[in-house]
N, C-alpha and C. Protein backbone atom coordinates (compact mmCIF):
# COMPACT_ATOMS: atom_id res chain seq x y z
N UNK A 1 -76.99 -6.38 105.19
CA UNK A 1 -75.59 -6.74 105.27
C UNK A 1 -75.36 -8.16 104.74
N UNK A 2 -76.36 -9.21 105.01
CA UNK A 2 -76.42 -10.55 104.68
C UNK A 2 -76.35 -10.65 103.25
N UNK A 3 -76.95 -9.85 102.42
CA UNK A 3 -77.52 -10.13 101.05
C UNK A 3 -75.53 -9.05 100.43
N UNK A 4 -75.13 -7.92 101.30
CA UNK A 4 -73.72 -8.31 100.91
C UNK A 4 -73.11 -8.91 100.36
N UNK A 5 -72.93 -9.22 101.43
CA UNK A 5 -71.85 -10.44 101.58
C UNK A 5 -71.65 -11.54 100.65
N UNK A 6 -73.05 -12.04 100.51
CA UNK A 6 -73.18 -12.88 99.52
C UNK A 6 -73.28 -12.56 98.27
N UNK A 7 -73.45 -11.36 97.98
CA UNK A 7 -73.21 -10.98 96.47
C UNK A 7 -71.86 -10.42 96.18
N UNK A 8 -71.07 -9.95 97.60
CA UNK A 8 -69.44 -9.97 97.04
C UNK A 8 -68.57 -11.31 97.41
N UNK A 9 -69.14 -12.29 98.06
CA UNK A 9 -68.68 -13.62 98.33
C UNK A 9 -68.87 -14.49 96.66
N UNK A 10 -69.91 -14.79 96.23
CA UNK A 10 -70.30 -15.22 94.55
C UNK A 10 -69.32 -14.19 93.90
N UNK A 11 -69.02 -13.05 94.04
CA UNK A 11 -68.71 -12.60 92.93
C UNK A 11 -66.48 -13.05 93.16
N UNK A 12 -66.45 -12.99 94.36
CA UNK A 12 -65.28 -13.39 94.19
C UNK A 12 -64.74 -15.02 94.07
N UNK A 13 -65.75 -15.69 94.63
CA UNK A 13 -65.73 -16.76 93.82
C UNK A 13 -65.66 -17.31 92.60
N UNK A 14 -66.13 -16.25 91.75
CA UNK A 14 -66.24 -16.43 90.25
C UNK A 14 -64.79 -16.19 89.66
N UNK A 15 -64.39 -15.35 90.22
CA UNK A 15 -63.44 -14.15 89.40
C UNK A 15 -62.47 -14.59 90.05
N UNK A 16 -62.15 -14.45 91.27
CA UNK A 16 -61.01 -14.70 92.25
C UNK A 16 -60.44 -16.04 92.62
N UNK A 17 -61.02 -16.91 92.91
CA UNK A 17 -60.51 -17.58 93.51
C UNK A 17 -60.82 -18.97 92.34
N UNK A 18 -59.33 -19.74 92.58
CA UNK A 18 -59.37 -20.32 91.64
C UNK A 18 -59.23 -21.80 92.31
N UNK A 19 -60.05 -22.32 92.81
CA UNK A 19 -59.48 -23.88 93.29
C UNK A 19 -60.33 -24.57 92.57
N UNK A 20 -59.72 -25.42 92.09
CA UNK A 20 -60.59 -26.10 91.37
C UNK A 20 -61.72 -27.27 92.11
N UNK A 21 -60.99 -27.43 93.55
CA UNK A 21 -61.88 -27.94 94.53
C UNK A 21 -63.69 -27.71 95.05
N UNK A 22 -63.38 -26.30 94.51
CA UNK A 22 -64.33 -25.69 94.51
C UNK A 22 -66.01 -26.28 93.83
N UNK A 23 -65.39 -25.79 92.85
CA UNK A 23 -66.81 -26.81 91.85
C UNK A 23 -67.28 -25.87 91.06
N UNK A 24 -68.96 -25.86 91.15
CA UNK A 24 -70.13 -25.52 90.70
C UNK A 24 -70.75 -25.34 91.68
N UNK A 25 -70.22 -24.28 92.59
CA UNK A 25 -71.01 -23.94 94.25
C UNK A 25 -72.18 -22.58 94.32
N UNK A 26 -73.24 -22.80 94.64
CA UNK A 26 -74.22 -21.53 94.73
C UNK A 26 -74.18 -21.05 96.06
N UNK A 27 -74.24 -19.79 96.16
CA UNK A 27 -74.31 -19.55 97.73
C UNK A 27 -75.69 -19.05 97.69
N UNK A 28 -76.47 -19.87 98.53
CA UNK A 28 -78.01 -19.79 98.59
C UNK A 28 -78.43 -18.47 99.78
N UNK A 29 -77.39 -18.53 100.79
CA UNK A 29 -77.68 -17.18 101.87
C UNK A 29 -76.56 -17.32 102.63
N UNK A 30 -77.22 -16.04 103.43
CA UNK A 30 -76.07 -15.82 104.48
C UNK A 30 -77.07 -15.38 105.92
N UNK A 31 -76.16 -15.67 107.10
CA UNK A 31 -77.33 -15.65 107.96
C UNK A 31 -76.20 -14.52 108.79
N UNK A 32 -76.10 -13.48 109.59
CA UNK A 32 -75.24 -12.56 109.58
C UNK A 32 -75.24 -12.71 111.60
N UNK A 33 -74.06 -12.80 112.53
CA UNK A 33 -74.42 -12.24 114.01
C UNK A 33 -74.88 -11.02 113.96
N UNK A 34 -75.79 -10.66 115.22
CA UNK A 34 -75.71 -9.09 115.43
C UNK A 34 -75.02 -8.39 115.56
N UNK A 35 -74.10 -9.21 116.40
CA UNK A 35 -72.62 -8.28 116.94
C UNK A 35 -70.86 -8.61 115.37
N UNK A 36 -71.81 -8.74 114.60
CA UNK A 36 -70.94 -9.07 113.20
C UNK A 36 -70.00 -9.96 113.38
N UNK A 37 -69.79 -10.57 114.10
CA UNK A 37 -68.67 -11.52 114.77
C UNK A 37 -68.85 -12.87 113.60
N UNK A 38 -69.91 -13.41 113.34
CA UNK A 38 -70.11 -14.00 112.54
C UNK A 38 -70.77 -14.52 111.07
N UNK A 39 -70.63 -15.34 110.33
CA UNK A 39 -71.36 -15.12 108.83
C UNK A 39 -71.37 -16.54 108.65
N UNK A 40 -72.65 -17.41 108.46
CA UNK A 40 -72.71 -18.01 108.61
C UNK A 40 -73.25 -18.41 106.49
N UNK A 41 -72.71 -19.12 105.94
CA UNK A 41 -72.70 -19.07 104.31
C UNK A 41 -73.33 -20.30 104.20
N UNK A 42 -74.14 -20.22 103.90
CA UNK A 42 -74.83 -21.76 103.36
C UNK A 42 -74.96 -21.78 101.45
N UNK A 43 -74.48 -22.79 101.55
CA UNK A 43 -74.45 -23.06 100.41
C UNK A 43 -74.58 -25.07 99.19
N UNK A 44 -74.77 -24.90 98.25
CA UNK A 44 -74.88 -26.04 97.60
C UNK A 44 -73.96 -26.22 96.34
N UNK A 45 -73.92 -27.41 96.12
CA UNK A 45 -73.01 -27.85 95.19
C UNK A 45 -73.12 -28.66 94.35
N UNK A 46 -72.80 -28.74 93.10
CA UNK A 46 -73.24 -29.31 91.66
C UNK A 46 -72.17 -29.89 91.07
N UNK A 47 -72.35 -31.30 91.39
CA UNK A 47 -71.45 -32.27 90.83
C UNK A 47 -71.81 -33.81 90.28
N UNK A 48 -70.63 -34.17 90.03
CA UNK A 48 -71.51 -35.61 89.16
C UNK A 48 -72.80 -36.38 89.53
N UNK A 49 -73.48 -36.98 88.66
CA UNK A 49 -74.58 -37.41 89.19
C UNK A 49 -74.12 -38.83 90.13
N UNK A 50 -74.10 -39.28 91.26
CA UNK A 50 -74.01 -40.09 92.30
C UNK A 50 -73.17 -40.18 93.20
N UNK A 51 -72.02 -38.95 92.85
CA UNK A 51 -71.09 -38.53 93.89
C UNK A 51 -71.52 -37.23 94.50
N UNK A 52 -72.96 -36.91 94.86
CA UNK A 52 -73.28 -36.05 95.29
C UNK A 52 -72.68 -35.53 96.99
N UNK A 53 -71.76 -36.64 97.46
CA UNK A 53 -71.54 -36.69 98.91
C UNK A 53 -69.56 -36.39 98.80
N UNK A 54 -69.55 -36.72 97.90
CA UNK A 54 -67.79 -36.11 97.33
C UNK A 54 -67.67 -34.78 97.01
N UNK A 55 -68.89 -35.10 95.87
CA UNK A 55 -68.66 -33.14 95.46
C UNK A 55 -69.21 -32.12 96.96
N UNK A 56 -69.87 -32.52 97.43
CA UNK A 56 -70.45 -31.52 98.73
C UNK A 56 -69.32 -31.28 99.75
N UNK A 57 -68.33 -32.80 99.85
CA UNK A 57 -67.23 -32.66 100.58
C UNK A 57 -66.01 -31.53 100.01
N UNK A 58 -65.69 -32.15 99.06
CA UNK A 58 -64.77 -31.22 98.62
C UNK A 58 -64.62 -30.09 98.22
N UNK A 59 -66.24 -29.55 98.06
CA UNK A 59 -66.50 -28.08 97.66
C UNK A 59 -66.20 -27.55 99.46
N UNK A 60 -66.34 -28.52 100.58
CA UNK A 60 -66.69 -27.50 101.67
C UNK A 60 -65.31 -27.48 101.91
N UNK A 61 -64.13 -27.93 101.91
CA UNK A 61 -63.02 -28.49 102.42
C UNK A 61 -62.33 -27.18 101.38
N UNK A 62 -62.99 -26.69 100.14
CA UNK A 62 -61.77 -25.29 99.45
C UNK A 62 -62.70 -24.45 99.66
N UNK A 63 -63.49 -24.54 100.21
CA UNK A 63 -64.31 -23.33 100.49
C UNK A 63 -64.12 -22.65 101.99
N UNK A 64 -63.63 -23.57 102.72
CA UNK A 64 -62.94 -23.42 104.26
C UNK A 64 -61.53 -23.00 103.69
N UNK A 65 -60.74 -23.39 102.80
CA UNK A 65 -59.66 -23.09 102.50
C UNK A 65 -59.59 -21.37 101.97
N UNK A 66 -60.31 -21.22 101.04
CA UNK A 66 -60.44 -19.61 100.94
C UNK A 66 -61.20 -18.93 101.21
N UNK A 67 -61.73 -19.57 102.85
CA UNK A 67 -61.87 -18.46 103.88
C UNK A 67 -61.45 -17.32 104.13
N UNK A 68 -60.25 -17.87 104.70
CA UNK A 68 -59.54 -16.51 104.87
C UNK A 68 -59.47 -15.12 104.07
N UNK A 69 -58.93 -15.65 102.88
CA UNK A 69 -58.83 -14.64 101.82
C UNK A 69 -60.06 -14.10 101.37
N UNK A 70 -60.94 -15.14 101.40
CA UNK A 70 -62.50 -14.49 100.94
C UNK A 70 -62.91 -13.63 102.05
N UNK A 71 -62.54 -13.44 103.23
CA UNK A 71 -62.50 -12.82 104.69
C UNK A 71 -62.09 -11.38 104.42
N UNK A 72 -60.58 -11.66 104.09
CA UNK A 72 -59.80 -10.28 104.06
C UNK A 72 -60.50 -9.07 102.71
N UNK A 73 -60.64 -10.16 101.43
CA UNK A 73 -61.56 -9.33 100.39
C UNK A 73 -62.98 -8.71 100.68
N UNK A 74 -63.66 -9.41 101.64
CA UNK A 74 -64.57 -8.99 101.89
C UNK A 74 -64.59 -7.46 102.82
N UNK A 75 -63.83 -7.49 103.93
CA UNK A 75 -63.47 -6.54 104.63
C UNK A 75 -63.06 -5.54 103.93
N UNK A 76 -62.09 -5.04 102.54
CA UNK A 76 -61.48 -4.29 101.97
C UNK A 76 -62.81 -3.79 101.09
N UNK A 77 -63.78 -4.69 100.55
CA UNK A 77 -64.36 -4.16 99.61
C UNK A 77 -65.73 -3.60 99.88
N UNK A 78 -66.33 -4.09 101.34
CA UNK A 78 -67.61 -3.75 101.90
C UNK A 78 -66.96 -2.53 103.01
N UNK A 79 -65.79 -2.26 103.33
CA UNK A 79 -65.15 -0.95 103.99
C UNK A 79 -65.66 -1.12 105.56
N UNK A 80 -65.60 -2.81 105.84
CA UNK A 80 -66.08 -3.01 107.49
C UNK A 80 -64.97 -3.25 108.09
N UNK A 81 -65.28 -2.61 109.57
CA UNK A 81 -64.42 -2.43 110.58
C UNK A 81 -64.43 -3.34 111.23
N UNK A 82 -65.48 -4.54 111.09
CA UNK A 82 -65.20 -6.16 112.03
C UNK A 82 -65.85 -6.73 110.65
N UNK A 83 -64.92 -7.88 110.38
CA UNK A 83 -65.43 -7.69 109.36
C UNK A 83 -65.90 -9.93 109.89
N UNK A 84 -66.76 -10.52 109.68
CA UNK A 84 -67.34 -11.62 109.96
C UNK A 84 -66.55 -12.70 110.19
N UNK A 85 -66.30 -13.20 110.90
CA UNK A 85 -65.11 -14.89 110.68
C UNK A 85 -66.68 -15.82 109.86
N UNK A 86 -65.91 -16.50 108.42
CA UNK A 86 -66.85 -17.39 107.73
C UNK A 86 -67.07 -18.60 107.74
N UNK A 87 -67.91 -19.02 107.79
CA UNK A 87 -68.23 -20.61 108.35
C UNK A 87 -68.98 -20.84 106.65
N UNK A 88 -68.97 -21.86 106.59
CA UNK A 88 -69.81 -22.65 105.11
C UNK A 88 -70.26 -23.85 105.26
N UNK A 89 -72.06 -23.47 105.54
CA UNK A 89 -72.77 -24.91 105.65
C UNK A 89 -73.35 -25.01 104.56
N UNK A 90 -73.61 -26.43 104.23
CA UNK A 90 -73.99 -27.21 103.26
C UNK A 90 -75.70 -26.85 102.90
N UNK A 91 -76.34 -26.42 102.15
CA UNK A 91 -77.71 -25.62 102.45
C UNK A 91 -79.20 -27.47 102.66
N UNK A 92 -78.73 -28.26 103.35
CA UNK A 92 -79.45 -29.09 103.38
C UNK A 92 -81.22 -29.14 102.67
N UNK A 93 -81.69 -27.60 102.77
CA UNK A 93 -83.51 -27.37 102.49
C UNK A 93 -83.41 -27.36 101.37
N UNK A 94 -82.15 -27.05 100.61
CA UNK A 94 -82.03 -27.30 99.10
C UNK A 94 -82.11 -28.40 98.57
N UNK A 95 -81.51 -29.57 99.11
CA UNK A 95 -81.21 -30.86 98.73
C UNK A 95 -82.77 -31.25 99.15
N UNK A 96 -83.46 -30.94 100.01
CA UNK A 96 -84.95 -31.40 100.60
C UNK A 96 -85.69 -30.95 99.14
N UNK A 97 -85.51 -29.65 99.20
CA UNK A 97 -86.92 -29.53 97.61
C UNK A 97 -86.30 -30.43 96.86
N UNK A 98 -85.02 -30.05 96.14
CA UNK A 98 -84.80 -31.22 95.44
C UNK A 98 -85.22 -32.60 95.23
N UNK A 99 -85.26 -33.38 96.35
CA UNK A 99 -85.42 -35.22 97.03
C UNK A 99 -87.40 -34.61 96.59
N UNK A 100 -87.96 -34.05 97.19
CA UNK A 100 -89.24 -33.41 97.23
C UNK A 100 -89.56 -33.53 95.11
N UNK A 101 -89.21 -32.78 94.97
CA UNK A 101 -89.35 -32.35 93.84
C UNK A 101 -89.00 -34.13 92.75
N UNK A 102 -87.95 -34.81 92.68
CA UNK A 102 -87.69 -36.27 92.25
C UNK A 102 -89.11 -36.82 92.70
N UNK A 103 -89.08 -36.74 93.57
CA UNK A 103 -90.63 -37.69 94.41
C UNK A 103 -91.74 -37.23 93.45
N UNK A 104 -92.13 -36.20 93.40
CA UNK A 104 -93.28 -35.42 92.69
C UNK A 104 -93.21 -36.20 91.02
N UNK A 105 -91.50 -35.96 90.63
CA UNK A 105 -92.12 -36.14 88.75
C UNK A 105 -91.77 -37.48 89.03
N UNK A 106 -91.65 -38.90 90.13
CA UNK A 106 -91.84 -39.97 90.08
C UNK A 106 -93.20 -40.25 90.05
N UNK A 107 -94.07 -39.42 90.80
CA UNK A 107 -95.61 -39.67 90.88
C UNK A 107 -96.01 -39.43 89.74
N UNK A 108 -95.73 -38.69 89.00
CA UNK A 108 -96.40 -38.04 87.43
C UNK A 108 -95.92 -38.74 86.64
N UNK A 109 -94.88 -39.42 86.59
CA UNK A 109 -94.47 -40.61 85.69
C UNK A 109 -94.85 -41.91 85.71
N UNK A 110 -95.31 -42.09 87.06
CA UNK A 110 -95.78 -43.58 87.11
C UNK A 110 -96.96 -43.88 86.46
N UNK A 111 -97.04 -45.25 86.28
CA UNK A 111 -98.09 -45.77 85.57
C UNK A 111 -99.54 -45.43 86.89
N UNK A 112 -100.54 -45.73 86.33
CA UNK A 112 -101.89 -45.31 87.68
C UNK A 112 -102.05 -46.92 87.71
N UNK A 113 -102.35 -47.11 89.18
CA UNK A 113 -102.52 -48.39 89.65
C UNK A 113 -103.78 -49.03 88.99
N UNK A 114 -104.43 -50.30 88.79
CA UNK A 114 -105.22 -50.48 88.29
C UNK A 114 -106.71 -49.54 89.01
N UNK A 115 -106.78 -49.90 90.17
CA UNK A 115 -107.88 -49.31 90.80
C UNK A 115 -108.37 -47.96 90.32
N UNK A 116 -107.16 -46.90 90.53
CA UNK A 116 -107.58 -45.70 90.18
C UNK A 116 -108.40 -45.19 88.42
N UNK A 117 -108.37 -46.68 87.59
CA UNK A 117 -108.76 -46.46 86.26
C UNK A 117 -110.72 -46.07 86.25
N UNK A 118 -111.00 -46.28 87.89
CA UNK A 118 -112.01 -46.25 87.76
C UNK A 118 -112.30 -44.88 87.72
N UNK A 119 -113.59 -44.39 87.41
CA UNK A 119 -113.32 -42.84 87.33
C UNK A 119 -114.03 -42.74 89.22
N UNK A 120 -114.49 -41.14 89.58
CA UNK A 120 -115.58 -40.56 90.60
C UNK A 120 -116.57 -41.12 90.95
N UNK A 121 -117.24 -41.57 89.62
CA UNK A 121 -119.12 -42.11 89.48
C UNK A 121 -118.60 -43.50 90.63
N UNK A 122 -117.54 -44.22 90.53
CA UNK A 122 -117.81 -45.52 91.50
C UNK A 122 -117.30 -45.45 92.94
N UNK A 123 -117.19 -44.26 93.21
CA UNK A 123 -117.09 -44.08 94.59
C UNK A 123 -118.32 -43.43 95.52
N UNK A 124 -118.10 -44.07 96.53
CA UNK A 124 -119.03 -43.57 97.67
C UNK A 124 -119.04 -42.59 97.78
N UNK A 125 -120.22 -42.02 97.89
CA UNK A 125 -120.24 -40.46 98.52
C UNK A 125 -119.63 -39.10 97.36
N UNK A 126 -119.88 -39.71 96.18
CA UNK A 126 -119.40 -38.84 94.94
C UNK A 126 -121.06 -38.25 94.64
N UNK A 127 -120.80 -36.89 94.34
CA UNK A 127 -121.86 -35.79 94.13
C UNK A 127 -122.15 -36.28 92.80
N UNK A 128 -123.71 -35.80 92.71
CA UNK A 128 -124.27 -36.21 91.21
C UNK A 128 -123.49 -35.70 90.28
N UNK A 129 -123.20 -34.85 89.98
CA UNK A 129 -122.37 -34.21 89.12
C UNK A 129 -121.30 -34.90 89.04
N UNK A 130 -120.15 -35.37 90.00
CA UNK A 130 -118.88 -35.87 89.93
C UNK A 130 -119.60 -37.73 88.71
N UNK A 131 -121.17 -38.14 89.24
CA UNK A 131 -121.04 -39.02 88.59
C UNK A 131 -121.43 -38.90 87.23
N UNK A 132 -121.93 -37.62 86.75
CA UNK A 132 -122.26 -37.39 85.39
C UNK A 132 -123.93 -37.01 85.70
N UNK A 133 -124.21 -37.45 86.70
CA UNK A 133 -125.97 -37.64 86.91
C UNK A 133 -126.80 -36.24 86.59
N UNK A 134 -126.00 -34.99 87.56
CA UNK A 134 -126.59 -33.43 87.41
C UNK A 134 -126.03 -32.62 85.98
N UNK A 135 -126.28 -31.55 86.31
CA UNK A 135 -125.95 -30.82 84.70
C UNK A 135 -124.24 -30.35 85.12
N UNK A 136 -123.88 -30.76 83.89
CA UNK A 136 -122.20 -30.13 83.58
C UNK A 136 -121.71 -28.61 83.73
N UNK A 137 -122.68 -28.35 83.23
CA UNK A 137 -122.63 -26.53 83.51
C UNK A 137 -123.69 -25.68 83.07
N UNK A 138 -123.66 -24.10 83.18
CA UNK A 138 -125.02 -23.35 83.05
C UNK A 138 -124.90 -23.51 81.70
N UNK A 139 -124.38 -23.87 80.32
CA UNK A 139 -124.48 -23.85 79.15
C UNK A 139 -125.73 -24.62 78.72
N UNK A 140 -125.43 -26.02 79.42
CA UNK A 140 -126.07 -27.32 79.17
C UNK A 140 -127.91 -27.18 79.43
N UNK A 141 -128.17 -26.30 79.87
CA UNK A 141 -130.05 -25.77 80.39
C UNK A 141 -129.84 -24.86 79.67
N UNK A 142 -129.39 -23.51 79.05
CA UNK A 142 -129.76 -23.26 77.68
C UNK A 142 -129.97 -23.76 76.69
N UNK A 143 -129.21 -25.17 76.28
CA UNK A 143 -129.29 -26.02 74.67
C UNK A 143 -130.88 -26.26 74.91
N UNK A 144 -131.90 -26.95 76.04
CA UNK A 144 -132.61 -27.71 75.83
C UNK A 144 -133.59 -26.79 75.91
């Protein structure tokens, strides 16, 4: 019922509803009551780069606005007899990989500290091999 909802919720978002408040909004899930009473829409939003806290506002503020109507369409077109009151949270675990993910290609971009230029061989407790000392692989005792 969850996966519904959210594929006739996106689709009338696209087509239907026109606020421009809206944005560039993904609806990432839907989390559904048992007793259908509720629908809980999480979702994210894609807007300028450093007004990330405007665009999140104002996407939630017309997205509460065509509630309702996104309510009543939903009920007519999924043929339910209770049909969910909609709530729209902000999908926060999205914005986490995201922050996650910046962090990661900051590490892969940075320069390597001087220390680390050293290779394996000058650390403690590095296996002959890690220092070059044992054989590289089974190739290397066939050549000789």
């Amino acid at each position: 019922m969850a996966d519904q909802i959210r594929g006739e919720l996106a689709n009338l978002l696209a087509r239907e509803v026109h606020d421009p408040g809206i944005g560039f909004v993904t609806l990432t899930r839907v989390q559904v009551s048992p007793d259908l009473q509720l629908a809980r829409v999480f979702y994210t939003a894609l807007g300028p780069t450093g007004d990330e806290a405007k665009t999140r506002r104002n996407s939630g503020r017309a997205l509460e606005r065509a509630a309702p109507f996104l309510r009543r369409r939903i009920g007519s077109r999924l043929r339910l007899r209770r049909v969910p009151e909609l709530t729209f949270i902000y999908d926060e675990s999205i914005a986490g990989q995201d922050r996650i993910e910046q962090l990661l290609n900051e590490l892969h971009t940075a320069p390597a500290p001087p220390d680390s230029a050293s290779g394996p061989s000058e650390r403690e407790g590095a296996s002959e091999s890690e220092r070059g000392w044992g054989p590289a692989s089974s190739d290397d005792d066939e050549q000789h």
